[in-house]
N, C-alpha and C. Protein backbone atom coordinates (compact mmCIF):
# COMPACT_ATOMS: atom_id res chain seq x y z
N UNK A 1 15.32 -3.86 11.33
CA UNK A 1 14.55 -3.72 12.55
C UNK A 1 13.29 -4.58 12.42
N UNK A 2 13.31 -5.80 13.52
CA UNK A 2 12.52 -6.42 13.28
C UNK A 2 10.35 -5.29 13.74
N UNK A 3 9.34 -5.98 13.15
CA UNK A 3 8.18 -5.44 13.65
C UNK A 3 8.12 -5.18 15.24
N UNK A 4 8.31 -6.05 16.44
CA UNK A 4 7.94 -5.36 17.80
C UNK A 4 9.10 -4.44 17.84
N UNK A 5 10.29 -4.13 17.45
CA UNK A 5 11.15 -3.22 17.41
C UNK A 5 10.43 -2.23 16.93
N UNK A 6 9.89 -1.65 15.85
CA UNK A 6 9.42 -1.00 15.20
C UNK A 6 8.07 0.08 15.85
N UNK A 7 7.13 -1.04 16.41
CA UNK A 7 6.25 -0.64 17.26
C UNK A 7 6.65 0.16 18.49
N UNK A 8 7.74 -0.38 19.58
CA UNK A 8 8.36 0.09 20.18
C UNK A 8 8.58 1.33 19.94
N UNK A 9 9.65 1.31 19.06
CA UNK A 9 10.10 2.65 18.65
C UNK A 9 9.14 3.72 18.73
N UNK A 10 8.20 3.47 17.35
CA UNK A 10 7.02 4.17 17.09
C UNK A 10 6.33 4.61 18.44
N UNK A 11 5.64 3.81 19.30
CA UNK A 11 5.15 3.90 20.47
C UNK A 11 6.02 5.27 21.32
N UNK A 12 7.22 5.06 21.79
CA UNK A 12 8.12 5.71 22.22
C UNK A 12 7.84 7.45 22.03
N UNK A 13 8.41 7.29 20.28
CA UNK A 13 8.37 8.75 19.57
C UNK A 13 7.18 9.54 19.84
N UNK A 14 5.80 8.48 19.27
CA UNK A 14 4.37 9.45 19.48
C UNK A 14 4.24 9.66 21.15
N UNK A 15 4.42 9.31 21.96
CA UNK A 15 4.34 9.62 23.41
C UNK A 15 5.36 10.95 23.59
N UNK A 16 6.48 11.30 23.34
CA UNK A 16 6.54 12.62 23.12
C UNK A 16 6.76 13.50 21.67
N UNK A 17 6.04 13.15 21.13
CA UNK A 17 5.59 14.11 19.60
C UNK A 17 4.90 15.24 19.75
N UNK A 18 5.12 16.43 19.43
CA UNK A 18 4.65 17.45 19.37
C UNK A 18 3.56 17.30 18.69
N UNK A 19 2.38 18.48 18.30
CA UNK A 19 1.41 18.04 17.43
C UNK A 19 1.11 18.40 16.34
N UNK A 20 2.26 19.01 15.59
CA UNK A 20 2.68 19.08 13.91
C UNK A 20 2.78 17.39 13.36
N UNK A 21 3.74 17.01 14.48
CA UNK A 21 3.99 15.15 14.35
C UNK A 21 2.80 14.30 14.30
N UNK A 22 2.15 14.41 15.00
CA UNK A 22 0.89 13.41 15.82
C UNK A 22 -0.16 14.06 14.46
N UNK A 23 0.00 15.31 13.84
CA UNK A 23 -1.31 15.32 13.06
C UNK A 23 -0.56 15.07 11.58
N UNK A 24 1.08 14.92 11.33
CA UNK A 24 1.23 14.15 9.99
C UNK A 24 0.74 12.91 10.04
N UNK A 25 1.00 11.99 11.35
CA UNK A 25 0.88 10.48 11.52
C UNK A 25 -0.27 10.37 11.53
N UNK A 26 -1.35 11.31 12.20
CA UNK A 26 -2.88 10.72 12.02
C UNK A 26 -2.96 10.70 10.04
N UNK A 27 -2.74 11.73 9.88
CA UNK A 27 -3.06 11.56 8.10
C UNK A 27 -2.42 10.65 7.27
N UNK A 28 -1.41 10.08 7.71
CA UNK A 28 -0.88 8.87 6.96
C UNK A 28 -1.91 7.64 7.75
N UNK A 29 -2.33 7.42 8.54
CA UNK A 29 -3.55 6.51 9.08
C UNK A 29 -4.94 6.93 8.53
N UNK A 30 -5.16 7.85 8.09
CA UNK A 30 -6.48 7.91 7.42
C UNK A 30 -6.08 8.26 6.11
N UNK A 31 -5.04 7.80 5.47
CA UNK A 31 -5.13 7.41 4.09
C UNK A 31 -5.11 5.79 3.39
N UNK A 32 -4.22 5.40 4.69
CA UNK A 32 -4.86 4.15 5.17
C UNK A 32 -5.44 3.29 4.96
N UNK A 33 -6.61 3.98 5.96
CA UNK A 33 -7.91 3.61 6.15
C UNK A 33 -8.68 3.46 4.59
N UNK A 34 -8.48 4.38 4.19
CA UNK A 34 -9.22 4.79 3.05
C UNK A 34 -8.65 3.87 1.58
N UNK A 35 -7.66 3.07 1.92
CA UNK A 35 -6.81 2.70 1.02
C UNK A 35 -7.10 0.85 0.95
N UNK A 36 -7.43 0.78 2.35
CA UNK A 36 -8.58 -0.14 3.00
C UNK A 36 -9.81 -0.30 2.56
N UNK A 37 -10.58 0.26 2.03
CA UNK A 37 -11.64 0.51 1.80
C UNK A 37 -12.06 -0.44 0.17
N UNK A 38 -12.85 -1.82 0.39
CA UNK A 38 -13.38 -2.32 -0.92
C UNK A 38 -13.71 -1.37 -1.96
N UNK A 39 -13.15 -2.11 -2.99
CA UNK A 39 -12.63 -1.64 -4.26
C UNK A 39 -13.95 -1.77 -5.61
N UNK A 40 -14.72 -3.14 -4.70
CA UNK A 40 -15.59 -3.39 -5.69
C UNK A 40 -17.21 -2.87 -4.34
N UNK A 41 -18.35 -2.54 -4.97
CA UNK A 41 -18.93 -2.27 -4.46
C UNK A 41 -20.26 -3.24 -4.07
N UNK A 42 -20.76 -3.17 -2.62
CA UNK A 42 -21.83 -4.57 -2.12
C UNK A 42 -22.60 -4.68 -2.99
N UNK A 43 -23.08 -4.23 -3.88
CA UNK A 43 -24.02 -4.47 -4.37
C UNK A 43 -23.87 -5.61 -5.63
N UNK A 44 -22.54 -5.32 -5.99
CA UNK A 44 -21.98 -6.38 -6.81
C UNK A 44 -22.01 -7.79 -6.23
N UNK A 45 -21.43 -8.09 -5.04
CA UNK A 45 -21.24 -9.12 -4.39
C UNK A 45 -22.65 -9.37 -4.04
N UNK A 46 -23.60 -9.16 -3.33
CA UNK A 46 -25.19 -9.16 -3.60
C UNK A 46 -25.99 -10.22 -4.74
N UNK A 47 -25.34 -9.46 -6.18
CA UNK A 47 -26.03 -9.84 -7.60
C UNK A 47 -24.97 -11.15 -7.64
N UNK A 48 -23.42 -11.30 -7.40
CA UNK A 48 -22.52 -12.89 -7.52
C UNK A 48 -23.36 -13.55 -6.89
N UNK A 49 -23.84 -13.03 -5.58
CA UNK A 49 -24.64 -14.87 -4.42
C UNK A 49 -25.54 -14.56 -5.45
N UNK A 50 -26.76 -13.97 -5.56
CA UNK A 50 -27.83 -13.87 -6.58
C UNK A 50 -27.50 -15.16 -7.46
N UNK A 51 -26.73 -14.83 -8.46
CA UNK A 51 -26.31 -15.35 -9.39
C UNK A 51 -25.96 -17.06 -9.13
N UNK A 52 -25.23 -17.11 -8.32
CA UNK A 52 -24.71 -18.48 -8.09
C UNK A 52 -25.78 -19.14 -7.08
N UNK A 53 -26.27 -18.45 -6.27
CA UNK A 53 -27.70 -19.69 -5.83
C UNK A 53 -28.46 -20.16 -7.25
N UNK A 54 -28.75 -18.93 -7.95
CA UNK A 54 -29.78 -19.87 -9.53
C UNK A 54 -28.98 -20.93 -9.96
N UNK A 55 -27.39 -20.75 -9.97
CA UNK A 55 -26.92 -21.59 -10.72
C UNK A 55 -26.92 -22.79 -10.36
N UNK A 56 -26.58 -22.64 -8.57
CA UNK A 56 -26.80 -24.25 -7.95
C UNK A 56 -28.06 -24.88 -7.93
N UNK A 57 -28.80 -24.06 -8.23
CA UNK A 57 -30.49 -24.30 -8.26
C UNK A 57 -30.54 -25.25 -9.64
N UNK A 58 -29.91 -24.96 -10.19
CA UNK A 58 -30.03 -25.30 -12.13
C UNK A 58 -30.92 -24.57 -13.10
N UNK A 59 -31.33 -22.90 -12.13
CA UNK A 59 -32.32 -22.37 -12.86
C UNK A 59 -31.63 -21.26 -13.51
N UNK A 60 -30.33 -21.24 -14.00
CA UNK A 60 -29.18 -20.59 -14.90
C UNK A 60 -28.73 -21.00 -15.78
N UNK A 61 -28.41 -20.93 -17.05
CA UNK A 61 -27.70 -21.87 -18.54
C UNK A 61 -26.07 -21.48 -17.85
N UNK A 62 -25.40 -22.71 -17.75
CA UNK A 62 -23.84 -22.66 -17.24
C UNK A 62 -23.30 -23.34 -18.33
N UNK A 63 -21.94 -23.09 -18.50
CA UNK A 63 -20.89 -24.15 -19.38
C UNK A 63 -20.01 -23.85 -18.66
N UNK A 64 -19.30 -25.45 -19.46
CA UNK A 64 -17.91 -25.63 -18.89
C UNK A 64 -16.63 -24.70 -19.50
N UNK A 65 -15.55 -24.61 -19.09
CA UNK A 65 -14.39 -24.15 -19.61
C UNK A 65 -14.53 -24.68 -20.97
N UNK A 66 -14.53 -26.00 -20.95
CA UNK A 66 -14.18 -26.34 -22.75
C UNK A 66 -15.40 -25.95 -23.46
N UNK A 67 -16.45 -25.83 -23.43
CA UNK A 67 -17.87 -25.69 -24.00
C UNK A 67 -17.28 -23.95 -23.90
N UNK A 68 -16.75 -23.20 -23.29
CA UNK A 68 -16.66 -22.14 -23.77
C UNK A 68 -15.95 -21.98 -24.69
N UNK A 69 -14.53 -22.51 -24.59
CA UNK A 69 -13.34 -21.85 -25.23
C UNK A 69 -13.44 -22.67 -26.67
N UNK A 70 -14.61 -23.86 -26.37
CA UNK A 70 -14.89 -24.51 -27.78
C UNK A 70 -15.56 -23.25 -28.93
N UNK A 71 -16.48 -22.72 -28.41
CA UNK A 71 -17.53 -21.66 -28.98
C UNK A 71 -16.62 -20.51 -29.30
N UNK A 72 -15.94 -19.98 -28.42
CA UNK A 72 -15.15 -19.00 -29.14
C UNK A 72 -13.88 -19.52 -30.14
N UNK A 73 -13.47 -20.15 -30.58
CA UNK A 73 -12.36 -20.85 -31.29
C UNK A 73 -13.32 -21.70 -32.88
N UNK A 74 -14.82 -21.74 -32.53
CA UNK A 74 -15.25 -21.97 -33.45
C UNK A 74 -15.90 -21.04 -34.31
N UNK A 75 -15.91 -19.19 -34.15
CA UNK A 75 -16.34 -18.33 -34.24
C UNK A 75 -15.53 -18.04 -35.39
């Protein structure tokens, strides 16, 4: 069954669903929602721009991939 099939259907059923039905389907939509919900928190993403304006600034110590994986392999 392709997706507008699906909708259809769905559409159809909840228009006459009793409301044992209509309040399982709301709770599978607000788990959802909630399942939706960023994983990492703003404040993190906040301190990354933070972080990466100094760096484009040049007021951050950066290395490259090889300057890293040099330092750890010489450890």
């Amino acid at each position: 069954m392709e997706t507008v099939e699906l909708r259809e259907n769905i559409h159809r059923f909840v228009d006459v669903a009793d409301e044992r039905i209509l309040k399982i389907i709301n709770a599978i939509i607000e788990v959802e929602k909630k399942e939706e919900l960023p994983t990492v928190p703003h404040w993190f993403y906040d301190e990354l721009d933070k972080r990466r304006e100094r760096h484009l600034k040049g007021e951050s110590k950066s290395s490259t991939w090889e300057e890293v994986k040099a330092r750890i392999l010489n450890r």
